[in-house]
N, C-alpha and C. Protein backbone atom coordinates (compact mmCIF):
# COMPACT_ATOMS: atom_id res chain seq x y z
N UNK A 1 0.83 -1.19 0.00
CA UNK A 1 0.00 0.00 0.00
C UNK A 1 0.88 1.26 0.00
N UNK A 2 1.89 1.37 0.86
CA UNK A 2 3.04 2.34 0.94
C UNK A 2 3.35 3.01 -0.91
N UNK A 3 4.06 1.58 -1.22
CA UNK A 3 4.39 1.54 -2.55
C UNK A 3 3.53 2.03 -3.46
N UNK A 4 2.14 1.83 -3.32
CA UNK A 4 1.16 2.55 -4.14
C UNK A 4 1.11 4.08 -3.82
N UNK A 5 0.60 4.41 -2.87
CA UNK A 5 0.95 5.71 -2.73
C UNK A 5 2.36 6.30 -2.99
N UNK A 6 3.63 5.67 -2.88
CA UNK A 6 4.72 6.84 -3.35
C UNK A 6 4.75 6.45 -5.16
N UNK A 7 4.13 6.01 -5.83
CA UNK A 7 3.75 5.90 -7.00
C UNK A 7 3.16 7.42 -7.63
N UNK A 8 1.76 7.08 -6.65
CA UNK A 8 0.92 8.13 -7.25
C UNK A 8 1.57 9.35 -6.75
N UNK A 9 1.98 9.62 -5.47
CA UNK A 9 2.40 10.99 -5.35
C UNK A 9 3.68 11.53 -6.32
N UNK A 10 4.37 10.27 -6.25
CA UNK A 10 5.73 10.61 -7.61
C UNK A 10 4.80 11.11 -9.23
N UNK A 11 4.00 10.34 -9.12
CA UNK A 11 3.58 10.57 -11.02
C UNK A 11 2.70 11.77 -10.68
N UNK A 12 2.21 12.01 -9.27
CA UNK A 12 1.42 13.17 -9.49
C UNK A 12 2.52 14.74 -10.06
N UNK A 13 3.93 14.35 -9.68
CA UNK A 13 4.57 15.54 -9.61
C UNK A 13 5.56 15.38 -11.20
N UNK A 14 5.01 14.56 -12.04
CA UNK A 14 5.84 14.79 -13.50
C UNK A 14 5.16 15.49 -13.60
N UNK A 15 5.53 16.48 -14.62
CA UNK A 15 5.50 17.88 -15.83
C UNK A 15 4.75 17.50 -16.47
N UNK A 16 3.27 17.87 -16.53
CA UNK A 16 2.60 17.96 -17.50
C UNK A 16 3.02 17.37 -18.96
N UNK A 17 3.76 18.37 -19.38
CA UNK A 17 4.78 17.46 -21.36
C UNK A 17 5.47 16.50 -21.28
N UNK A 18 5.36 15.60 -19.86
CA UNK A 18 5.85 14.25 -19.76
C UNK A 18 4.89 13.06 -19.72
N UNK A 19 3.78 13.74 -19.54
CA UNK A 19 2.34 12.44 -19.15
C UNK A 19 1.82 12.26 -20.72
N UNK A 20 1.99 12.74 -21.45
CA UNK A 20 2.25 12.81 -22.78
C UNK A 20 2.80 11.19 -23.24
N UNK A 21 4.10 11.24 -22.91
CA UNK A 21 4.92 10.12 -23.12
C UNK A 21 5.36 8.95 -22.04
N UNK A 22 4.44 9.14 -20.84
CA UNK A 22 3.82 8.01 -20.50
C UNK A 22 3.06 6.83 -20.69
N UNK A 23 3.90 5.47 -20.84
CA UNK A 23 3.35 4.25 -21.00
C UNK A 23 2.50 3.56 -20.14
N UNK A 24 1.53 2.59 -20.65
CA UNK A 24 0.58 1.77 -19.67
C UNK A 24 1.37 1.13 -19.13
N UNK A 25 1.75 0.91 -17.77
CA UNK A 25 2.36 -0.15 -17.12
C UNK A 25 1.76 -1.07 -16.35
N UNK A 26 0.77 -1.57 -16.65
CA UNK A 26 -0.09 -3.11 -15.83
C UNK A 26 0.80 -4.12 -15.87
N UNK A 27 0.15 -5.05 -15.19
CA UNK A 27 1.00 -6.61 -15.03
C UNK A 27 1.67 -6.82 -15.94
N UNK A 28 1.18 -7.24 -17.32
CA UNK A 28 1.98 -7.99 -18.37
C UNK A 28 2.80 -7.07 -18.94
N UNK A 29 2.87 -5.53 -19.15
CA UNK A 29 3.58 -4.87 -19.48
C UNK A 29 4.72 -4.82 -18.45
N UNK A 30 4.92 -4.88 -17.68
CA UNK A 30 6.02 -4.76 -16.16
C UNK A 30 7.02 -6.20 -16.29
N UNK A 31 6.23 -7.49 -16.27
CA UNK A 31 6.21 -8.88 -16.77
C UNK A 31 7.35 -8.58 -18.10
N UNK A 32 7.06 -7.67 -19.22
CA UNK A 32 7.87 -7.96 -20.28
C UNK A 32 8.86 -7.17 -19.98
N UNK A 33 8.64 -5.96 -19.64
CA UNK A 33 9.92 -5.33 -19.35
C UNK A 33 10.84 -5.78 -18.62
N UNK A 34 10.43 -6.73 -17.44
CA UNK A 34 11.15 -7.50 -16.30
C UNK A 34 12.14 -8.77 -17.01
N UNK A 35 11.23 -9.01 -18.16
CA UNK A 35 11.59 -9.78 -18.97
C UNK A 35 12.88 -9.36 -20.14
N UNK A 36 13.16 -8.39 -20.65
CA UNK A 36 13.72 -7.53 -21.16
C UNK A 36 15.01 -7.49 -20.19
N UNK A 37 14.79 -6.31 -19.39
CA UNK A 37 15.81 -6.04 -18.43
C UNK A 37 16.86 -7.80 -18.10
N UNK A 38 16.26 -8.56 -17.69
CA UNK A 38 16.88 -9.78 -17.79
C UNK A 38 17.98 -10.04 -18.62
N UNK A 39 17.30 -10.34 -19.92
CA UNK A 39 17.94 -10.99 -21.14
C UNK A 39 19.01 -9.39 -21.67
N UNK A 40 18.47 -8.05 -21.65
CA UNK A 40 20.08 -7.57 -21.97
C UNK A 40 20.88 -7.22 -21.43
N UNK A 41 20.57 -7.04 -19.72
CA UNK A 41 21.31 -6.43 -18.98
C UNK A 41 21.68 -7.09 -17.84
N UNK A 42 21.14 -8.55 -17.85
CA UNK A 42 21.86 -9.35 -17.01
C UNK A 42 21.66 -9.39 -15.81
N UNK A 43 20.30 -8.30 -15.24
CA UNK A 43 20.25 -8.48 -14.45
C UNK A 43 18.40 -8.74 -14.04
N UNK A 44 18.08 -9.43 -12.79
CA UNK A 44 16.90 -9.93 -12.45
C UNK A 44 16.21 -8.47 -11.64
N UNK A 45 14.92 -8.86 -12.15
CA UNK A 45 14.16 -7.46 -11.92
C UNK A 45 12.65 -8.18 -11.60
N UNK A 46 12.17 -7.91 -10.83
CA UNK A 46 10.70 -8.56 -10.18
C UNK A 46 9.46 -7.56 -11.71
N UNK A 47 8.67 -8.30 -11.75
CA UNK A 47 7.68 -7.42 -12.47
C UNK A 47 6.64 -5.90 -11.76
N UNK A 48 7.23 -5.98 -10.29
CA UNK A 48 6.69 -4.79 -9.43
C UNK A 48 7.75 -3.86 -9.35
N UNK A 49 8.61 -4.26 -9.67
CA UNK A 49 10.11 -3.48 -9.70
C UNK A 49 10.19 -2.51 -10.63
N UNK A 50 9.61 -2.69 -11.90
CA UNK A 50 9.55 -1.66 -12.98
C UNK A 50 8.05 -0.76 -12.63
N UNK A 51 8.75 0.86 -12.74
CA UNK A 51 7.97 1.57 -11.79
C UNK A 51 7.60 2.60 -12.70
N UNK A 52 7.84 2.94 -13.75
CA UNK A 52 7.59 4.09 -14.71
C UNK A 52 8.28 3.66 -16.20
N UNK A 53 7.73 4.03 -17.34
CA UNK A 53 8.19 3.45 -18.46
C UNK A 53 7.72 4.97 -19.39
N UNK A 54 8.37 5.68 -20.11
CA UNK A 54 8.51 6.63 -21.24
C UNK A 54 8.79 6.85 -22.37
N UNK A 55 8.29 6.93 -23.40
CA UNK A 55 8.40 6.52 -24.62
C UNK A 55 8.27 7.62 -25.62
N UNK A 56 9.09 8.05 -26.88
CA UNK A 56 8.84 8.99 -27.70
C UNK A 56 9.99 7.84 -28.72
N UNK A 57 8.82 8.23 -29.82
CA UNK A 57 9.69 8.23 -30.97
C UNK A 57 10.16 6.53 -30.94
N UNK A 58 11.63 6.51 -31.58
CA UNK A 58 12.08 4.98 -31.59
C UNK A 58 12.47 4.76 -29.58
N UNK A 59 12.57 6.01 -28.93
CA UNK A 59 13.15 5.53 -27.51
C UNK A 59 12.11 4.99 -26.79
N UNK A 60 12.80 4.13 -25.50
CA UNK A 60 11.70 3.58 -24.74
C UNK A 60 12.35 3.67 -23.33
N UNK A 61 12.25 4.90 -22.40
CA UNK A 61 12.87 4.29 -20.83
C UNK A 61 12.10 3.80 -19.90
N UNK A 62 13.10 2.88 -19.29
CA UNK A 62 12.39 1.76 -18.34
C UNK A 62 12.53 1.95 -16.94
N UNK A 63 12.06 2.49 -15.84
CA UNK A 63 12.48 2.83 -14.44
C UNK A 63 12.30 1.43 -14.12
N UNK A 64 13.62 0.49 -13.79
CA UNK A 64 13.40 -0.86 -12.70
C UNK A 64 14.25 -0.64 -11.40
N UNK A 65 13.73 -1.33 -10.57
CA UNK A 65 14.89 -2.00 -9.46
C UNK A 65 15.48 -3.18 -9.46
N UNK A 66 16.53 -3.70 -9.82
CA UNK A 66 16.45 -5.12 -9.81
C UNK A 66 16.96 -5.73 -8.18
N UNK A 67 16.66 -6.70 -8.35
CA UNK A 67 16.76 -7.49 -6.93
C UNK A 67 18.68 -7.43 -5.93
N UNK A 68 19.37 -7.07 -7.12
CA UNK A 68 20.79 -6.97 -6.95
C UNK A 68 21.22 -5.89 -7.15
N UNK A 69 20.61 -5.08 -7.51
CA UNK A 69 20.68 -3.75 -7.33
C UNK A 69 20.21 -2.40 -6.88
N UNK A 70 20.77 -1.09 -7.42
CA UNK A 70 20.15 -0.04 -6.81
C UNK A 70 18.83 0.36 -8.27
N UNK A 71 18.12 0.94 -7.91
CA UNK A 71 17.00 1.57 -9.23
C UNK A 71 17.88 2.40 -10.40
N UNK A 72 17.58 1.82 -11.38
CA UNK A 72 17.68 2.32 -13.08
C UNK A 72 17.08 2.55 -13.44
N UNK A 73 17.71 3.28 -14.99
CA UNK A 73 16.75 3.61 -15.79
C UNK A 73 17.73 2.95 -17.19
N UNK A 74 16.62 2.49 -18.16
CA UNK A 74 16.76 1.71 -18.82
C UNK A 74 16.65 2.18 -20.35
N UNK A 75 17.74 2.83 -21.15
CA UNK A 75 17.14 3.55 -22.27
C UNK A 75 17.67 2.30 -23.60
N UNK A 76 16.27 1.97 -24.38
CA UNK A 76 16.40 1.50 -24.96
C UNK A 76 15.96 1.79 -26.25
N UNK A 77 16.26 1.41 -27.20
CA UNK A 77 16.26 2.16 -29.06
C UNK A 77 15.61 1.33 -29.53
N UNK A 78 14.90 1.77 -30.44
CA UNK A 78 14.04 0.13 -31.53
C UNK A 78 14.67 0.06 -32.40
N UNK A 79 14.71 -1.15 -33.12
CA UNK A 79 15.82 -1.29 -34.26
C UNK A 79 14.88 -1.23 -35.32
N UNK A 80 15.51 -1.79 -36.30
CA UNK A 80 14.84 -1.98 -37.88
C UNK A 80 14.15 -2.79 -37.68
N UNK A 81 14.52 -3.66 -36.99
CA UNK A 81 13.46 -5.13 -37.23
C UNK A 81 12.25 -5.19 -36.25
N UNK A 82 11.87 -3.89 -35.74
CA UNK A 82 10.69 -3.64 -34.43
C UNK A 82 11.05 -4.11 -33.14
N UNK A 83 12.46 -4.98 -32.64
CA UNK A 83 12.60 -4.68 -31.61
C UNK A 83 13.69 -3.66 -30.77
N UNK A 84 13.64 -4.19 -29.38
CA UNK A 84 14.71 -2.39 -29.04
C UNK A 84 15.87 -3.42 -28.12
N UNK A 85 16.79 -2.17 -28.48
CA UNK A 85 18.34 -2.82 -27.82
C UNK A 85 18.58 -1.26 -26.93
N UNK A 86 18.96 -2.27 -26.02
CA UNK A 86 19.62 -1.78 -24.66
C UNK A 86 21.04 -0.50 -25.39
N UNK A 87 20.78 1.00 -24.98
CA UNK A 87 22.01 1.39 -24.92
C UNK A 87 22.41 2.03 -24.28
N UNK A 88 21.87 2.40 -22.64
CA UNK A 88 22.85 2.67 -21.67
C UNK A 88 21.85 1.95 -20.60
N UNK A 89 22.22 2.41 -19.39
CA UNK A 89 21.42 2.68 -17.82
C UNK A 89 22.24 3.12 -17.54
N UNK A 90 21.31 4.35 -16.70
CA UNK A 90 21.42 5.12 -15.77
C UNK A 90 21.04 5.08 -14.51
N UNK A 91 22.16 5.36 -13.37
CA UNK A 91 21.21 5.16 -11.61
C UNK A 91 21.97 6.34 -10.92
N UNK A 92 20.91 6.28 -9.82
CA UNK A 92 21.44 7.58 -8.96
C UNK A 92 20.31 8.64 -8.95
N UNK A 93 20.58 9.47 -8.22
CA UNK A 93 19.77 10.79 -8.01
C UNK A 93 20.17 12.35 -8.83
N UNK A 94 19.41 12.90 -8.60
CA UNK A 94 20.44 14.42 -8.85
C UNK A 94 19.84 15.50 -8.29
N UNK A 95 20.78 16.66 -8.50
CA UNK A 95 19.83 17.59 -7.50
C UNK A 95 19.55 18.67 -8.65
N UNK A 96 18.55 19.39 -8.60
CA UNK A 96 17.76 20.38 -9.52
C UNK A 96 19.25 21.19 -10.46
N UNK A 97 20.35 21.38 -9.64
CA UNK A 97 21.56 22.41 -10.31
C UNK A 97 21.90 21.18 -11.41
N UNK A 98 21.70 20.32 -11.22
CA UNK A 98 22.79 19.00 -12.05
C UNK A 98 21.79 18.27 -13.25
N UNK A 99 20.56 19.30 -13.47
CA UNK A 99 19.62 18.82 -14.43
C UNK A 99 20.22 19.14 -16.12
N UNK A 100 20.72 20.01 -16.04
CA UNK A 100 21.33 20.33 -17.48
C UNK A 100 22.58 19.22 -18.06
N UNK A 101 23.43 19.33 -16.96
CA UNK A 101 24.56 18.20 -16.90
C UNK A 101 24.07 16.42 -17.48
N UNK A 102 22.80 15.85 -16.78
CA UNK A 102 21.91 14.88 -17.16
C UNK A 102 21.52 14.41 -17.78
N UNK A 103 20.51 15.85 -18.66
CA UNK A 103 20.07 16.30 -19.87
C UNK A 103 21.11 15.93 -20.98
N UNK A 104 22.56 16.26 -20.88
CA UNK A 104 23.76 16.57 -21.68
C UNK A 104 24.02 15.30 -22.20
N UNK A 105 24.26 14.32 -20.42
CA UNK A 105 24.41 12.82 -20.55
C UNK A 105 23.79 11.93 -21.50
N UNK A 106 22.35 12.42 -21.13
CA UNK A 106 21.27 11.36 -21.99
C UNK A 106 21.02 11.99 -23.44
N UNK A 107 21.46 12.97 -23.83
CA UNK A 107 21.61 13.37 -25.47
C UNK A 107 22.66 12.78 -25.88
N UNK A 108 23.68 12.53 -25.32
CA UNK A 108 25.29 11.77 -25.75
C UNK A 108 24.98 10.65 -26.10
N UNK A 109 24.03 9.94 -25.90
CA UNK A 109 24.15 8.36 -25.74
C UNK A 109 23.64 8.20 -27.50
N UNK A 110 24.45 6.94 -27.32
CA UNK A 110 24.06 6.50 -29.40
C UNK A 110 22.83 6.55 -29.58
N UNK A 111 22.68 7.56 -31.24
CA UNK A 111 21.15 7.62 -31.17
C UNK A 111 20.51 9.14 -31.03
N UNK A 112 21.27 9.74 -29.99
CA UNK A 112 20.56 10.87 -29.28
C UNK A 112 18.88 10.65 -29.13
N UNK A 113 18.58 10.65 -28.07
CA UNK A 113 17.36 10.08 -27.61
C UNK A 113 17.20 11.84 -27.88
N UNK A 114 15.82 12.09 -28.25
CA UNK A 114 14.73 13.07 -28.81
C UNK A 114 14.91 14.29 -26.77
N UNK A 115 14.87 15.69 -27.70
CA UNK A 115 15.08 16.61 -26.07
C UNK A 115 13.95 16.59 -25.12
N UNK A 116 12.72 16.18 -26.29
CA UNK A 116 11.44 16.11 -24.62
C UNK A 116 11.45 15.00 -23.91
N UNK A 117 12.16 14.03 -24.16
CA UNK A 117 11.70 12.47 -23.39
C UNK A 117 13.35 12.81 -22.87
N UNK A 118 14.63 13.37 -23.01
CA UNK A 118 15.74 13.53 -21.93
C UNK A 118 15.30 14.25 -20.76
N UNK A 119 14.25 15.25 -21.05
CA UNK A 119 14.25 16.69 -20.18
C UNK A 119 13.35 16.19 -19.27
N UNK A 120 12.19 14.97 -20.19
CA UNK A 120 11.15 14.35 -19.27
C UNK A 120 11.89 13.09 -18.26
N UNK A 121 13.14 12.44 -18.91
CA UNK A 121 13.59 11.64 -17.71
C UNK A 121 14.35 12.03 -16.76
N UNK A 122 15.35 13.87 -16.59
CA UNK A 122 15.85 14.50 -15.51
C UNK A 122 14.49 15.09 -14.94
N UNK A 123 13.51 15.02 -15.44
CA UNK A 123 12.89 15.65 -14.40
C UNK A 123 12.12 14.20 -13.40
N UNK A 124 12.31 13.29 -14.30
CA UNK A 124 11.59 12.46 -13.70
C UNK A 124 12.44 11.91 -12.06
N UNK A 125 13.52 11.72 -12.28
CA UNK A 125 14.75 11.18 -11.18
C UNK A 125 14.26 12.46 -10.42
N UNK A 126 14.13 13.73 -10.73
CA UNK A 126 14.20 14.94 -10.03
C UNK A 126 12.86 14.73 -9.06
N UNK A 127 11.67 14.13 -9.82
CA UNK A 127 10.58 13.68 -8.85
C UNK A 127 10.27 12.51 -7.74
N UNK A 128 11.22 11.83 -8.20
CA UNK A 128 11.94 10.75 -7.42
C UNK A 128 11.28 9.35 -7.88
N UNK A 129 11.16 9.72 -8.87
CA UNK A 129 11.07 8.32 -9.73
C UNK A 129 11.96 6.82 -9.72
């Protein structure tokens, strides 16, 4: 019940131009991503563990916890052939001064992930996603 509520109070505080590019995350969607996270990144992730999922364009980020670790974020690319490959994670916090710096990070990565879904995932860590 805890967990439900710091859910809703976290998603209550994304930015408006981020609920936009908010994904359905029910059971079987959490289930595949859990499933996902597994097979490219090696690591085990419960299907309650994936807590927010964002999507624009070919990108797709994945907020998990896995069982051996601390909480990520999971940016993944779609390929040609309709599915998506893993090309970074990100973990950790930041504080409001270190949002541009973030921003900078997650445009660097192969690909350049699109500026509203970077600006929507520093703000998202910033909400405590």
């Amino acid at each position: 019940m805890f967990a439900m509520l710091m859910m809703m109070t976290a998603a209550a505080s994304l930015p408006a131009p981020c609920t936009a590019l908010r994904q359905p995350n029910g059971p079987s969607v959490r289930a595949a991503e859990a499933k996902r996270i597994a097979r490219d990144a090696k690591q085990t992730v419960k299907p309650d563990g994936v807590t927010l999922i964002l999507a624009e364009g070919a990108w797709r980020l994945v907020w998990a916890t896995p069982t051996e670790a601390e909480r990520g974020v999971y940016f993944y690319r779609r390929t040609a052939k309709g599915g998506y490959r893993l090309i970074d994670t990100w973990g950790g916090v930041i504080a409001p001064d270190e949002r541009k710096e973030t921003i900078a990070w997650a445009q660097a990565r192969v690909g350049h992930p699109p500026e509203r879904i970077v600006g929507c995932f520093a703000d998202a860590v910033l909400a405590g996603y």
